[in-house]
Protein backbone atom coordinates (compact mmCIF):
# COMPACT_ATOMS: atom_id res chain seq x y z
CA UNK A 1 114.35 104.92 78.84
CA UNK A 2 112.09 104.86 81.61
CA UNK A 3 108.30 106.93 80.79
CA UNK A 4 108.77 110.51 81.61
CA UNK A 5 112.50 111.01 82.08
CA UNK A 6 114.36 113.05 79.27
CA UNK A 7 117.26 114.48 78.91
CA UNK A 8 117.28 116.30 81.68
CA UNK A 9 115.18 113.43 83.88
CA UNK A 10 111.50 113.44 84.75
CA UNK A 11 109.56 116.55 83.67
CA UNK A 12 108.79 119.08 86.12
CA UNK A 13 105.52 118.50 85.96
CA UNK A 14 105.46 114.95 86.67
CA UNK A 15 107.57 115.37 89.38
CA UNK A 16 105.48 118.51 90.73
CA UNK A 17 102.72 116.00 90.86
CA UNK A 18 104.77 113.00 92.30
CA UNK A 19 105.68 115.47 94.98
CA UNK A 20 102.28 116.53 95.80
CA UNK A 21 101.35 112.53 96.03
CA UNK A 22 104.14 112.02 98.80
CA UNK A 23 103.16 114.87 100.82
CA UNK A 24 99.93 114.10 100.96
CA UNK A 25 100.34 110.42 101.57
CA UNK A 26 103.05 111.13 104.57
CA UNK A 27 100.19 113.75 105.50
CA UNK A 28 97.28 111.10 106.29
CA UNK A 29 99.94 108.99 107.26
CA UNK A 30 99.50 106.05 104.89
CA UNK A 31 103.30 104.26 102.99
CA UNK A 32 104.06 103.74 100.00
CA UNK A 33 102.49 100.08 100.55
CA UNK A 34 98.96 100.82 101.65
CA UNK A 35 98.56 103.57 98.71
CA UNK A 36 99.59 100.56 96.47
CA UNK A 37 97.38 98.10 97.43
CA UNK A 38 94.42 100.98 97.24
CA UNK A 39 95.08 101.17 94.21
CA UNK A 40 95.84 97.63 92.36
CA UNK A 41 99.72 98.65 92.55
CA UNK A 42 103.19 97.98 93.73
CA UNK A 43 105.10 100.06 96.62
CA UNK A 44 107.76 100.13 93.89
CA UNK A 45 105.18 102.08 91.04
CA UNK A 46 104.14 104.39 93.76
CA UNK A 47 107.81 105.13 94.39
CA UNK A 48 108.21 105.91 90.45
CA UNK A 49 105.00 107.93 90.45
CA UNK A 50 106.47 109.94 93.44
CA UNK A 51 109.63 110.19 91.54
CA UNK A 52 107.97 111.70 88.53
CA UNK A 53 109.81 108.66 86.77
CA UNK A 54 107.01 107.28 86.06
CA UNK A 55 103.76 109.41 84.67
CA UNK A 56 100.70 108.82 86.90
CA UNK A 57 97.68 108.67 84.27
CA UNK A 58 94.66 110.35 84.40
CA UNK A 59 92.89 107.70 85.36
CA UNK A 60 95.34 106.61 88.15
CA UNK A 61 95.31 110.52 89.12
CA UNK A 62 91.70 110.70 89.67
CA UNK A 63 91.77 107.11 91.81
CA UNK A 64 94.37 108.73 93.81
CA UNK A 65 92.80 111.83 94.35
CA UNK A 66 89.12 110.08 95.51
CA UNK A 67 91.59 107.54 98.14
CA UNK A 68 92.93 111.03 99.40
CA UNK A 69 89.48 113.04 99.88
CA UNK A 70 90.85 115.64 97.95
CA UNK A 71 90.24 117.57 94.10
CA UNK A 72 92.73 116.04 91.48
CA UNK A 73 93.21 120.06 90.64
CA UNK A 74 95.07 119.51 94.28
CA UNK A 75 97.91 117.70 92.65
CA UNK A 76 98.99 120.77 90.59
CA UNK A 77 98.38 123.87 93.13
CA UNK A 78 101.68 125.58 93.16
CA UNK A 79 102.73 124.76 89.54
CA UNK A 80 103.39 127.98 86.95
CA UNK A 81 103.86 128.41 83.70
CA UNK A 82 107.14 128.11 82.70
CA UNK A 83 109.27 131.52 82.78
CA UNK A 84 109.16 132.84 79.10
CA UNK A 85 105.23 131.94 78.34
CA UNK A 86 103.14 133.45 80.88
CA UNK A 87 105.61 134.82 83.49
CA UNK A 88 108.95 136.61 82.91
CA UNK A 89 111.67 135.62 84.84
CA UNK A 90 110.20 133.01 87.07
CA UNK A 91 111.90 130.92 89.39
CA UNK A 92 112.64 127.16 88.19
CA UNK A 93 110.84 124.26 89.92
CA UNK A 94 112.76 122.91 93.10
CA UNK A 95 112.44 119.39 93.51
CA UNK A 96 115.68 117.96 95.15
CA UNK A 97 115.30 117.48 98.57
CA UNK A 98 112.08 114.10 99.81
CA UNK A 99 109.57 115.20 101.92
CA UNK A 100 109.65 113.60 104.82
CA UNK A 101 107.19 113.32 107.82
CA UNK A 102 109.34 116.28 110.20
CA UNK A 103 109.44 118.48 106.95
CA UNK A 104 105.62 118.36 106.53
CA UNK A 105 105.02 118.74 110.09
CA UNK A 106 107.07 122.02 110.10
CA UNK A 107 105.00 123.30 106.92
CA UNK A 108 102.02 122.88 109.24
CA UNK A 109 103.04 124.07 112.56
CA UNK A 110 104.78 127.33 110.84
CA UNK A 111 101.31 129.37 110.23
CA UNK A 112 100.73 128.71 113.90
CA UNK A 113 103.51 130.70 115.01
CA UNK A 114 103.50 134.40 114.72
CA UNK A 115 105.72 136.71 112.35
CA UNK A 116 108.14 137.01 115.23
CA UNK A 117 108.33 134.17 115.78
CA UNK A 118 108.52 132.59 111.92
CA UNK A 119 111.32 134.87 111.84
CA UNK A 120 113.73 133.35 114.69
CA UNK A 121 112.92 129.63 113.81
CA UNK A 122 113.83 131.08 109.77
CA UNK A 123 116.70 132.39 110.83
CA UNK A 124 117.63 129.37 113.48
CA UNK A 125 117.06 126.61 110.22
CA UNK A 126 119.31 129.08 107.61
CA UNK A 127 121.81 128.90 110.44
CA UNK A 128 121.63 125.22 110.80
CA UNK A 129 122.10 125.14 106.90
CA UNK A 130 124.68 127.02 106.42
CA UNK A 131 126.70 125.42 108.77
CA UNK A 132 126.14 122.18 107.71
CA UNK A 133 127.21 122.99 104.03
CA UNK A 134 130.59 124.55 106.05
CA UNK A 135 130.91 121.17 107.21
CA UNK A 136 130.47 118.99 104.19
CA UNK A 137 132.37 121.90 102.12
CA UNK A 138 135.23 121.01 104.53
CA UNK A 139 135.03 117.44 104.65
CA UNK A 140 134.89 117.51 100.82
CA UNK A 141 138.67 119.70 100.73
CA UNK A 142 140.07 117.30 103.09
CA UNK A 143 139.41 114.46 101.00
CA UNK A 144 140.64 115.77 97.91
């Protein structure tokens, strides 16, 4: 079984940090590759570690962290507790979708605009969404 994967797959925690390592890698603009070689590793271990397949160690966390110019506490801003310990009700972690380049450029541009207009490009991207699961909803009946 591969390190980190359960049950259920990687823990969310591994792939909270995994996640956090893309972003920021896409971010500075650096691939898998050179992140790899800055650290005495394979494209394919930095794929795991992004993955949360793999665990990233300490260690491997902190050389990470000092190639990105950034705190290793950086790596787990945005993770909870799990609902039930210190929160009630809390919302499970969401992991399924890459980041890619476009989706971390409209995370930064967003602030930029104001509420108005946050609201309208919202609104356009749920639209955009929803139609797009119409399609593949529809696709999927036709085929079976």
């Amino acid at each position: 079984m591969v390190r980190g994967a359960g049950e259920n797959g990687p823990h969310p925690v591994d792939r909270h940090v995994g996640r956090k390592v893309c972003e920021k890698r896409i971010a500075l603009g650096y691939n898998q590759s050179d992140l790899g070689r800055a650290l005495g590793l394979t494209f394919q271990q930095i794929q795991k570690y992004e993955k949360g397949a793999n665990r990233v160690s300490a260690s491997k966390l902190w050389d990470i962290a000092r190639f990105f110019g950034v705190d290793v506490s950086y790596f787990f801003d945005g993770l909870s507790a799990r609902p039930g310990m210190a929160e009630e009700g809390g919302d499970a972690f969401v992991h399924d979708f890459p980041m890619t380049r476009q989706s971390i450029e409209i995370g930064q541009l967003a602030p930029r605009l104001n509420a108005r207009q946050q609201k309208l490009v919202l609104e356009m991207m749920r639209e955009m969404v929803a139609s797009s699961d119409a399609t593949e909803q529809a696709q999927q009946a036709a085929r079976g």
